[in-house]
Protein backbone atom coordinates (compact mmCIF):
# COMPACT_ATOMS: atom_id res chain seq x y z
CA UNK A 1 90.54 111.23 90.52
CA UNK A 2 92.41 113.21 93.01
CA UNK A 3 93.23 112.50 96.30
CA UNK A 4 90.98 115.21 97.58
CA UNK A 5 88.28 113.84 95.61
CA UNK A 6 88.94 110.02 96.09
CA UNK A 7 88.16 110.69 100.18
CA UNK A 8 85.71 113.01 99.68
CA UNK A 9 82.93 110.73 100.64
CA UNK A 10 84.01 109.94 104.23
CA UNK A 11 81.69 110.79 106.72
CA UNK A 12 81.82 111.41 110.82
CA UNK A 13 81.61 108.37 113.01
CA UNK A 14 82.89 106.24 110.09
CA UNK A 15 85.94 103.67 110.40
CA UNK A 16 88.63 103.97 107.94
CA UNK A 17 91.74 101.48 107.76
CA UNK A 18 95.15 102.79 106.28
CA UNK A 19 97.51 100.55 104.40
CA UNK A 20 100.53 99.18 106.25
CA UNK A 21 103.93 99.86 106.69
CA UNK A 22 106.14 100.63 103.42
CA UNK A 23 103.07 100.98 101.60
CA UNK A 24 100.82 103.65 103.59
CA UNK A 25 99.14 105.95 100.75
CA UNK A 26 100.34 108.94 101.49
CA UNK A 27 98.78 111.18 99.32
CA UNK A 28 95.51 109.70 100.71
CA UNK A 29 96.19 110.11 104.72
CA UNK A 30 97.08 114.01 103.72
CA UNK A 31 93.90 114.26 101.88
CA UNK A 32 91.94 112.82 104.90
CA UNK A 33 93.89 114.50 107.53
CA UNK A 34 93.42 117.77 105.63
CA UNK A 35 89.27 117.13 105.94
CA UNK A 36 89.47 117.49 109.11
CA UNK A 37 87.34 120.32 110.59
CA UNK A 38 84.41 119.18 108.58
CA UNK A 39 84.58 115.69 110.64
CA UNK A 40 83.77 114.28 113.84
CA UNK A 41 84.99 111.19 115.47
CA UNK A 42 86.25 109.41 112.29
CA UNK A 43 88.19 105.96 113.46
CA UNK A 44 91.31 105.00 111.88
CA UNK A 45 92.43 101.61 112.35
CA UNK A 46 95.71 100.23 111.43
CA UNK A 47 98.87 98.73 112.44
CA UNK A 48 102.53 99.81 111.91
CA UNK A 49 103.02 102.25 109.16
CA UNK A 50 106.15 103.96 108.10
CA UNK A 51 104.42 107.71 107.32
CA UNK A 52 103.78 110.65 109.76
CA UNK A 53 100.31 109.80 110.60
CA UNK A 54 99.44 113.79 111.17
CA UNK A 55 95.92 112.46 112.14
CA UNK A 56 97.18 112.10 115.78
CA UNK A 57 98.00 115.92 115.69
CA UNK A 58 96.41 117.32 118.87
CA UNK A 59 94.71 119.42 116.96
CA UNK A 60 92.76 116.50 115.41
CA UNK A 61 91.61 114.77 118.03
CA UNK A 62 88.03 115.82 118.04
CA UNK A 63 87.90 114.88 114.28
CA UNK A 64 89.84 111.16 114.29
CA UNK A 65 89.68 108.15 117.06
CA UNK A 66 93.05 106.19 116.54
CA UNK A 67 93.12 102.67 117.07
CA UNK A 68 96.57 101.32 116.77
CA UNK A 69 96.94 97.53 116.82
CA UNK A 70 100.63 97.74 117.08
CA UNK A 71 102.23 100.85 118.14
CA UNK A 72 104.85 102.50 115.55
CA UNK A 73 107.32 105.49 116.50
CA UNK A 74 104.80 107.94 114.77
CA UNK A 75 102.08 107.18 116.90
CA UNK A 76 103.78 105.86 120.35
CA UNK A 77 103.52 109.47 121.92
CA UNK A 78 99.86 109.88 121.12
CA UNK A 79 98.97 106.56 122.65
CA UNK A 80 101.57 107.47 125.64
CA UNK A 81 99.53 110.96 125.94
CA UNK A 82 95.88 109.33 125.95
CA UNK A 83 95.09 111.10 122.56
CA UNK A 84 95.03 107.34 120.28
CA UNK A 85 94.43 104.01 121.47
CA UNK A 86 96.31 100.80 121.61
CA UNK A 87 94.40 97.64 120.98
CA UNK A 88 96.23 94.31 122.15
CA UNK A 89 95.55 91.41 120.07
CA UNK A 90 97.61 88.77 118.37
CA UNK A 91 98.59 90.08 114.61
CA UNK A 92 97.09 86.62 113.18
CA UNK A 93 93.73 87.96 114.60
CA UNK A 94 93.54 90.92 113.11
CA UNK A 95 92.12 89.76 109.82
CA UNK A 96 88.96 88.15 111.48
CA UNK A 97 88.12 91.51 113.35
CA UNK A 98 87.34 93.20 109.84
CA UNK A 99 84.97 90.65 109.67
CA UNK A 100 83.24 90.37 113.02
CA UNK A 101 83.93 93.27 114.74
CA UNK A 102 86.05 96.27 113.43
CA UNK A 103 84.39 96.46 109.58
CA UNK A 104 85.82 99.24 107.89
CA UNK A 105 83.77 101.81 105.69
CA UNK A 106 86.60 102.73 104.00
CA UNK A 107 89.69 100.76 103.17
CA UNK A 108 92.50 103.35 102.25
CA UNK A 109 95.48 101.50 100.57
CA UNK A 110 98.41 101.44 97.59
CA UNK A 111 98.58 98.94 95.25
CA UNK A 112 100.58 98.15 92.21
CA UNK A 113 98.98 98.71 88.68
CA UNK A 114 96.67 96.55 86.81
CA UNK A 115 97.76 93.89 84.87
CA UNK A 116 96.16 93.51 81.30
CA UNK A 117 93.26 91.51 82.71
CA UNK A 118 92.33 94.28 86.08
CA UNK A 119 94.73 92.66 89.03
CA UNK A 120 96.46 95.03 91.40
CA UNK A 121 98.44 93.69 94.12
CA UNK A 122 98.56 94.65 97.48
CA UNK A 123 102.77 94.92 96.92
CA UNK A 124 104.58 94.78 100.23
CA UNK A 125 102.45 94.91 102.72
CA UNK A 126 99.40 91.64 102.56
CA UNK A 127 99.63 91.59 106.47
CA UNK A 128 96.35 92.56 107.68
CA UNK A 129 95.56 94.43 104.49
CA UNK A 130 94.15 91.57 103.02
CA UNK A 131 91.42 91.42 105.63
CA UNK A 132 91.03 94.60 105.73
CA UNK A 133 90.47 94.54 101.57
CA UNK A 134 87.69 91.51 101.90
CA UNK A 135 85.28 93.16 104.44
CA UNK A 136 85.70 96.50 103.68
CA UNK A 137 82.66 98.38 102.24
CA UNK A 138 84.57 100.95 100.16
CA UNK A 139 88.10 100.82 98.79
CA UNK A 140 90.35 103.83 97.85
CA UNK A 141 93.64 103.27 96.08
CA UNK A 142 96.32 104.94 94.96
CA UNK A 143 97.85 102.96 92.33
CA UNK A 144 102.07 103.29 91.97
CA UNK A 145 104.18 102.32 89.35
CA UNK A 146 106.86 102.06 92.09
CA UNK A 147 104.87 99.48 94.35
CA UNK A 148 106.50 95.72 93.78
CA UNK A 149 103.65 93.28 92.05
CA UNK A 150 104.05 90.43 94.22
CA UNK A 151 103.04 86.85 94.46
CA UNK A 152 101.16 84.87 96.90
CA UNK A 153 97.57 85.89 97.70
CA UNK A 154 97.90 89.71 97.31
CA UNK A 155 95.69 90.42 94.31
CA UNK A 156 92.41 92.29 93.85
CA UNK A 157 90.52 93.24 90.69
CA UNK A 158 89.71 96.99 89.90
CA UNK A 159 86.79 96.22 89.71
CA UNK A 160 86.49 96.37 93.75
CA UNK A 161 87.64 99.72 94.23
CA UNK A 162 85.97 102.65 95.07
CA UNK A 163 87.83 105.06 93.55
CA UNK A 164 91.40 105.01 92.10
CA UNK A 165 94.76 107.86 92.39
CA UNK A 166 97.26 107.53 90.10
CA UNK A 167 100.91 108.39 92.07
CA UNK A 168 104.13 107.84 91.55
CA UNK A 169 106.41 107.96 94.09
CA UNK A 170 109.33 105.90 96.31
CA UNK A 171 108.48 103.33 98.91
CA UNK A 172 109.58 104.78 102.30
CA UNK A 173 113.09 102.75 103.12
CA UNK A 174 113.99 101.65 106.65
CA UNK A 175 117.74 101.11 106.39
CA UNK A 176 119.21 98.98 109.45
CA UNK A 177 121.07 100.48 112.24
CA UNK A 178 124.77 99.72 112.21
CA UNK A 179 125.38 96.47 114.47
CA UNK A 180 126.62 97.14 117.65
CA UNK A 181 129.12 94.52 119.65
CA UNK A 182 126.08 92.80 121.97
CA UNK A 183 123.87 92.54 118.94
CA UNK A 184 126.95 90.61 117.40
CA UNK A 185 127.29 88.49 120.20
CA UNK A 186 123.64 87.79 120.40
CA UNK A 187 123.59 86.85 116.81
CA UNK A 188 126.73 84.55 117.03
CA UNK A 189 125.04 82.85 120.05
CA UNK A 190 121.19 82.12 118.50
CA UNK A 191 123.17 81.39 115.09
CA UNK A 192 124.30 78.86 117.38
CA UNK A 193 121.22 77.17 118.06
CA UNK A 194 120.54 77.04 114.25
CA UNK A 195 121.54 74.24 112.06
CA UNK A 196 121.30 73.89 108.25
CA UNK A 197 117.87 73.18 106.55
CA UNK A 198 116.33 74.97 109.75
CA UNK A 199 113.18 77.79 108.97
CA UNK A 200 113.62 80.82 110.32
CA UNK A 201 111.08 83.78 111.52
CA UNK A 202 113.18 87.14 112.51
CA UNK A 203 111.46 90.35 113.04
CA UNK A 204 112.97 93.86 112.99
CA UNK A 205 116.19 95.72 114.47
CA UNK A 206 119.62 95.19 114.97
CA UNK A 207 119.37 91.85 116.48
CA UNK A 208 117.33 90.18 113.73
CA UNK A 209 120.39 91.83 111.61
CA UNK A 210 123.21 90.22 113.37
CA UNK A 211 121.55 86.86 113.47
CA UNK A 212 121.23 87.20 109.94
CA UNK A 213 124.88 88.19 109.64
CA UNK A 214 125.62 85.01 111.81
CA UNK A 215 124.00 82.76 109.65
CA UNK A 216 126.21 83.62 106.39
CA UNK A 217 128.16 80.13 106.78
CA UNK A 218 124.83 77.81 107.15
CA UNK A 219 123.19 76.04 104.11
CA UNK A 220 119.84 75.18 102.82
CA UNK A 221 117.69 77.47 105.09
CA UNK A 222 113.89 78.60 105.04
CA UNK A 223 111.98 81.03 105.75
CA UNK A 224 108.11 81.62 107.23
CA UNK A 225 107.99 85.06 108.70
CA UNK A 226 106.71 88.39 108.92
CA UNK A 227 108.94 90.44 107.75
CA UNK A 228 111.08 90.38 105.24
CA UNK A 229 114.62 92.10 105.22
CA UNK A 230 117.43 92.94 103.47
CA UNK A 231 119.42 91.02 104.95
CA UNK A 232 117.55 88.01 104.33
CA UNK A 233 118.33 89.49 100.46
CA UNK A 234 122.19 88.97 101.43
CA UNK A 235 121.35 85.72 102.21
CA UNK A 236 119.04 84.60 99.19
CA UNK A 237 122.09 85.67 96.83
CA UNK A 238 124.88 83.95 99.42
CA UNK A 239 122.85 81.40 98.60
CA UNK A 240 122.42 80.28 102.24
CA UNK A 241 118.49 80.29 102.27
CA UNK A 242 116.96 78.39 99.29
CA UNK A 243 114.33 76.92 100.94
CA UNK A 244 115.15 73.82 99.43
CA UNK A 245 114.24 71.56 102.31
CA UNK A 246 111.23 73.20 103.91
CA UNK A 247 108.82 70.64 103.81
CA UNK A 248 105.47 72.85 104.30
CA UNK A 249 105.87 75.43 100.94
CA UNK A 250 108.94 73.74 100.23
CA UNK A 251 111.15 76.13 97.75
CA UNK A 252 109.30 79.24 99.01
CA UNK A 253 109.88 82.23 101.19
CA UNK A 254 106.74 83.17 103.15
CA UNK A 255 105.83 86.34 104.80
CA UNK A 256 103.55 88.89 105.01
CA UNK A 257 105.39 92.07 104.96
CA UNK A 258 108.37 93.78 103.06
CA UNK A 259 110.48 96.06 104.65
CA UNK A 260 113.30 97.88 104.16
CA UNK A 261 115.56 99.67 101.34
CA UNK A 262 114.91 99.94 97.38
CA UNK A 263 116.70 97.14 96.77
CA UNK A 264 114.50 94.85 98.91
CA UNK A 265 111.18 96.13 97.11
CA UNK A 266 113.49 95.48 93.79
CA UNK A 267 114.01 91.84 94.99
CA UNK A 268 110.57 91.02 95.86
CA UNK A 269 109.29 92.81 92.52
CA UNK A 270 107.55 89.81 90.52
CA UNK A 271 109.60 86.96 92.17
CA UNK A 272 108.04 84.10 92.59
CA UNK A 273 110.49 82.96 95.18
CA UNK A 274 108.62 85.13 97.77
CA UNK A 275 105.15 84.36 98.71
CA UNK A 276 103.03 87.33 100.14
CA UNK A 277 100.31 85.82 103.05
CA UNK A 278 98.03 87.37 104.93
CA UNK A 279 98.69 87.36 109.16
CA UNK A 280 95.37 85.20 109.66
CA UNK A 281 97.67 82.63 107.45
CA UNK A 282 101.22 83.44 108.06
CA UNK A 283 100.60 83.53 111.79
CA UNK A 284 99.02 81.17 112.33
CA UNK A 285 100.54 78.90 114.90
CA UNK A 286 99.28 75.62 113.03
CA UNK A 287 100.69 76.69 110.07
CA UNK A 288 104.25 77.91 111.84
CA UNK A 289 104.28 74.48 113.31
CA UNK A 290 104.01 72.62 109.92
CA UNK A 291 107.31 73.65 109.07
CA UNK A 292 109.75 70.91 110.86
CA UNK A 293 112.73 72.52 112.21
CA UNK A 294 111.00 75.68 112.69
CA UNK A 295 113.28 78.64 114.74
CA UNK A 296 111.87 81.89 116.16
CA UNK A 297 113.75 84.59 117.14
CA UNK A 298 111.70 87.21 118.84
CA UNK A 299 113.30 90.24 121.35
CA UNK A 300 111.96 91.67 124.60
CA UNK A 301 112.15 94.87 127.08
CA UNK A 302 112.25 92.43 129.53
CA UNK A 303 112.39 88.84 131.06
CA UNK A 304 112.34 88.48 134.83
CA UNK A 305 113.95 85.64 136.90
CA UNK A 306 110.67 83.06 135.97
CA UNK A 307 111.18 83.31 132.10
CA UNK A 308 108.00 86.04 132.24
CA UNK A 309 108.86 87.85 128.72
CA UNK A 310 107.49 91.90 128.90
CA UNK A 311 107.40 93.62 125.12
CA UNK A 312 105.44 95.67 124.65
CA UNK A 313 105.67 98.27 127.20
CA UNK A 314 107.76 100.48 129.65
CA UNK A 315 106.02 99.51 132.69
CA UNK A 316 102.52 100.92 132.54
CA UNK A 317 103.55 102.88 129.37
CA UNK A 318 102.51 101.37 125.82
CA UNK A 319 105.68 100.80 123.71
CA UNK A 320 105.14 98.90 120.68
CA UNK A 321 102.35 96.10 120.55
CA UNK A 322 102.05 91.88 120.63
CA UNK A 323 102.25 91.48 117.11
CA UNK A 324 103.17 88.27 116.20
CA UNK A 325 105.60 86.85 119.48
CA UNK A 326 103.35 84.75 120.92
CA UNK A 327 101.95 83.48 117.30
CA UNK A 328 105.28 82.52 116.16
CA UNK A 329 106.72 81.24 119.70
CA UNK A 330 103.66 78.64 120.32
CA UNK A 331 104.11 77.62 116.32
CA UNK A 332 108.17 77.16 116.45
CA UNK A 333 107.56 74.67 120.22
CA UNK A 334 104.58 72.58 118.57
CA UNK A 335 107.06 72.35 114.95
CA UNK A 336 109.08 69.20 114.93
CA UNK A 337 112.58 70.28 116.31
CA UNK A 338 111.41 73.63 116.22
CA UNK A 339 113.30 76.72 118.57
CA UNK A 340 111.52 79.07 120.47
CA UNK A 341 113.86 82.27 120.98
CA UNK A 342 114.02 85.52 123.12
CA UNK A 343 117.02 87.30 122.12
CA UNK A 344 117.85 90.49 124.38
CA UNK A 345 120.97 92.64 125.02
CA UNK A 346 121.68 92.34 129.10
CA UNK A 347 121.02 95.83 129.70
CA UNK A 348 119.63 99.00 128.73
CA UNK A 349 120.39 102.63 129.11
CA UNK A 350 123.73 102.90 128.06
CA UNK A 351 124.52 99.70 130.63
CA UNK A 352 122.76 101.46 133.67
CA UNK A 353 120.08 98.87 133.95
CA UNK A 354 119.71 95.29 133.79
CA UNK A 355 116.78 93.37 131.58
CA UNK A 356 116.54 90.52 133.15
CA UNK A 357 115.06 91.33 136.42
CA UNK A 358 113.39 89.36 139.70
CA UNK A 359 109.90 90.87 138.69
CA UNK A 360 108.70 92.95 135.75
CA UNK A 361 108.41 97.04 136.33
CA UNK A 362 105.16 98.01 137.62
CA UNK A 363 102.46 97.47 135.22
CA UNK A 364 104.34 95.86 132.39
CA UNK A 365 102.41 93.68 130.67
CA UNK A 366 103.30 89.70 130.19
CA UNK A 367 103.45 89.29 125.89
CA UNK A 368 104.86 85.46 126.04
CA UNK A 369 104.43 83.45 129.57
CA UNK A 370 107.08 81.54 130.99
CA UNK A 371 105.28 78.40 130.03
CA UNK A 372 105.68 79.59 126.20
CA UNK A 373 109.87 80.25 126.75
CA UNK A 374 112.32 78.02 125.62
CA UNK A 375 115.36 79.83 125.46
CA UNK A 376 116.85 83.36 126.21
CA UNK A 377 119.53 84.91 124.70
CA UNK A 378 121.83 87.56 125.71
CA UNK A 379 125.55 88.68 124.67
CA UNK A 380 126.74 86.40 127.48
CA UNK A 381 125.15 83.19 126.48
CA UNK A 382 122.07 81.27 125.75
CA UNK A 383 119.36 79.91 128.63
CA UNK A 384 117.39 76.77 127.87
CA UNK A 385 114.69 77.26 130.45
CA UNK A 386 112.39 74.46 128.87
CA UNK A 387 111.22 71.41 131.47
CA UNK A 388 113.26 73.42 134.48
CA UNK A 389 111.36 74.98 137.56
CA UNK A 390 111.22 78.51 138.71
CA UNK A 391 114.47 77.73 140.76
CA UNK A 392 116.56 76.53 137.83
CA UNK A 393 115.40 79.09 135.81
CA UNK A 394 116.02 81.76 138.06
CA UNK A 395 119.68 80.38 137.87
CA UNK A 396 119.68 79.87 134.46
CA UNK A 397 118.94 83.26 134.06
CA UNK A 398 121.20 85.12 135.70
CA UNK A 399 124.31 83.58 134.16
CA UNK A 400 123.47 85.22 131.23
CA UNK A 401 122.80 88.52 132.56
CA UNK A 402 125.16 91.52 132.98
CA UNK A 403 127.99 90.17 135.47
CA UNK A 404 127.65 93.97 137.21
CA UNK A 405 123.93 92.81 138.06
CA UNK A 406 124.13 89.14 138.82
CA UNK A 407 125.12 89.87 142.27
CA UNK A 408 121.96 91.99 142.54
CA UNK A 409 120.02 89.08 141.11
CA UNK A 410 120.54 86.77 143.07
CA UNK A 411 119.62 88.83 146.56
CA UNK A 412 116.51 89.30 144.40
CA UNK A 413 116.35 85.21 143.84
CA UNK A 414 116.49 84.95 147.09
CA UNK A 415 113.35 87.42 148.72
CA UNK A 416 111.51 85.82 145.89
CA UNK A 417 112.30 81.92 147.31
CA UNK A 418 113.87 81.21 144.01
CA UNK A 419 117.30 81.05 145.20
CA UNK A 420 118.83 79.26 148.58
CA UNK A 421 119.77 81.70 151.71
CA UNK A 422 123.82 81.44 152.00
């Protein structure tokens, strides 16, 4: 049917979730948003997406309720402004709330086409899509040609779905920023904590990027992430990470999400190589922890002088969400020779403020407490805070900060009693 008809029977004061990331239905989220003076209080649910979510119009704020569990670009001024909401949870906990407390009505989602005996997948995005598939009480697809059939535990039968919208039409891309000069010395120094046959969980930006870049001379490595990248693509065909000696899904890539450029979507495409998981699985930080060796490389906003690790927000102001930090950071310390990792440029603003600071801005929140850090990383070196008091730390800290701010750090040491009076 169309996409005008497919939504048609979604009613005020209903709950609706919208597919993730690269594979938001488009056609779908027009067709709803376009509905709009005929409803009332309609709550979308979902986390990051890569479309233009024109439901958080102000215009449309009588009609939809946003809930975002992890705040995207598109949405990050409507949440800032008081018109959407930000929810913080833990992505591996996502799932269960489809279950228990956030059921949808209506599922809306992209999948790839049937097979010959009625499986879709759920493509590149199983994240929380999954959960959001089991519980939901109505499911509206549009069905692409272009969406990647993946492997792992990403299928559903046609049988399930509500109604059906045939589209065909590119995956968004997200093509990574060029790599500045800190990013490359923040990706020589974790690649420097990394040894072959380690697993590895990066997330998204520059940083992840130049780590990857780093990591072009190691051997045998794994991965058990989130996201998946392009340039863990370079790496695949380098033939640096072959998962060879993971021993929890050894010979398998694991993540929940795909995103990126065509040629990413064209890699995943059918290869069973890469193993699509839901968050409730992938993030889960029993599972992380099963891998020996396991290394986590997460970033921050900011991380004051105790190892306290802000990032999610600009002070008071809601930036981006939990996600899965604190999932991944408990798994990697409980995995056997596993590497907890904050990676972080010094400064920010073109170099006119420092990130590591004595205390967080006003009203930041704390994403990963400074019992959960191992080690920091900035351009100027690496910070193994593990098993050392706030003192150490504190001096730990600033030797890897900005030199123009270290003076300035330590006065700040100091009226915080984490530093000796000279």
């Amino acid at each position: 049917m169309t996409p005008d008809q497919a939504v048609a029977d979604i009613q005020s004061n209903q709950r609706v979730f919208i597919g993730s990331g690269a594979a938001e239905p488009v056609s779908l989220v027009n067709a709803l948003t376009a509905r709009a003076p005929g409803l009332r209080n309609v709550n979308i649910l979902h986390i990051l997406t890569l479309g233009d979510a024109p439901y958080v119009a102000p215009q449309y704020a009588a009609s939809f309720r946003h809930t975002a569990f992890f705040i995207g670009s598109n949405v990050r001024e409507a949440v800032q402004q008081g018109r959407a909401e930000f929810m913080p949870i833990f992505l591996g906990e996502i799932p269960a709330l489809f279950e228990e407390r956030l059921t949808p009505d209506f599922a809306l989602v992209q999948l790839s086409p049937p097979d010959k005996h009625g499986w879709c997948t759920v493509g590149v995005s199983a994240d929380v899509v999954m959960g959001a598939l089991r519980h939901a009480r109505h499911i509206v697809a549009e069905i692409n040609p272009r969406m990647p059939r993946t492997w792992g535990n990403t299928i559903i039968h046609v049988s399930r779905l509500h109604a059906m919208v045939e589209v065909s039409r590119e995956l968004p891309e997200l093509h990574p920023d060029p790599i500045d000069e800190a990013s490359t010395a923040i990706g020589r120094h974790v690649a420097g904590l990394i040894d072959d046959g380690d697993c590895l969980q990066l997330g998204i930006g520059t940083i992840p990027n130049a780590v990857l870049h780093a990591l072009r001379d190691h051997t045998h490595l794994g991965v058990h992430t989130e996201m998946l990248s392009d340039g863990i693509v370079d790496l695949v065909e380098r033939g640096v990470i072959d998962c060879s000696r993971k021993n929890y899904h050894p010979d398998k890539a694991i993540c929940s999400f795909a995103m990126g450029t065509r040629r990413l979507y064209d890699f995943v495409d059918d290869n069973p190589f890469i193993e699509f998981y839901g968050n409730e699985f992938v993030n889960d930080p029993v599972n992380i922890s099963r891998n020996d060796r396991m290394v986590a490389v997460n970033s921050a906003i900011q991380v004051d002088l105790t190892g306290q690790v802000n990032s999610d927000s600009v002070g008071s102001r809601p930036y981006s969400g939990i996600g899965g930090q604190v999932d991944f950071i408990r798994g990697a310390a409980r995995s056997r020779g596993g590497k907890p990792i904050i990676a972080l440029p010094s400064t920010a603003k073109g170099g006119s403020i420092s990130r590591i600071v004595p205390t967080l801005m006003p009203g930041a929140g704390v994403v990963t407490s400074r019992g959960d850090v191992h080690f920091v990383v900035t351009e100027h070196g690496v910070a193994d805070l593990y098993a050392k008091s706030t003192r150490e730390r504190a001096k730990t800290l600033i030797r890897i900060a900005h030199p123009k701010f270290r003076e300035e750090l330590e006065k700040g040491a100091q009226q915080l009693g984490l530093a000796s009076i000279s």
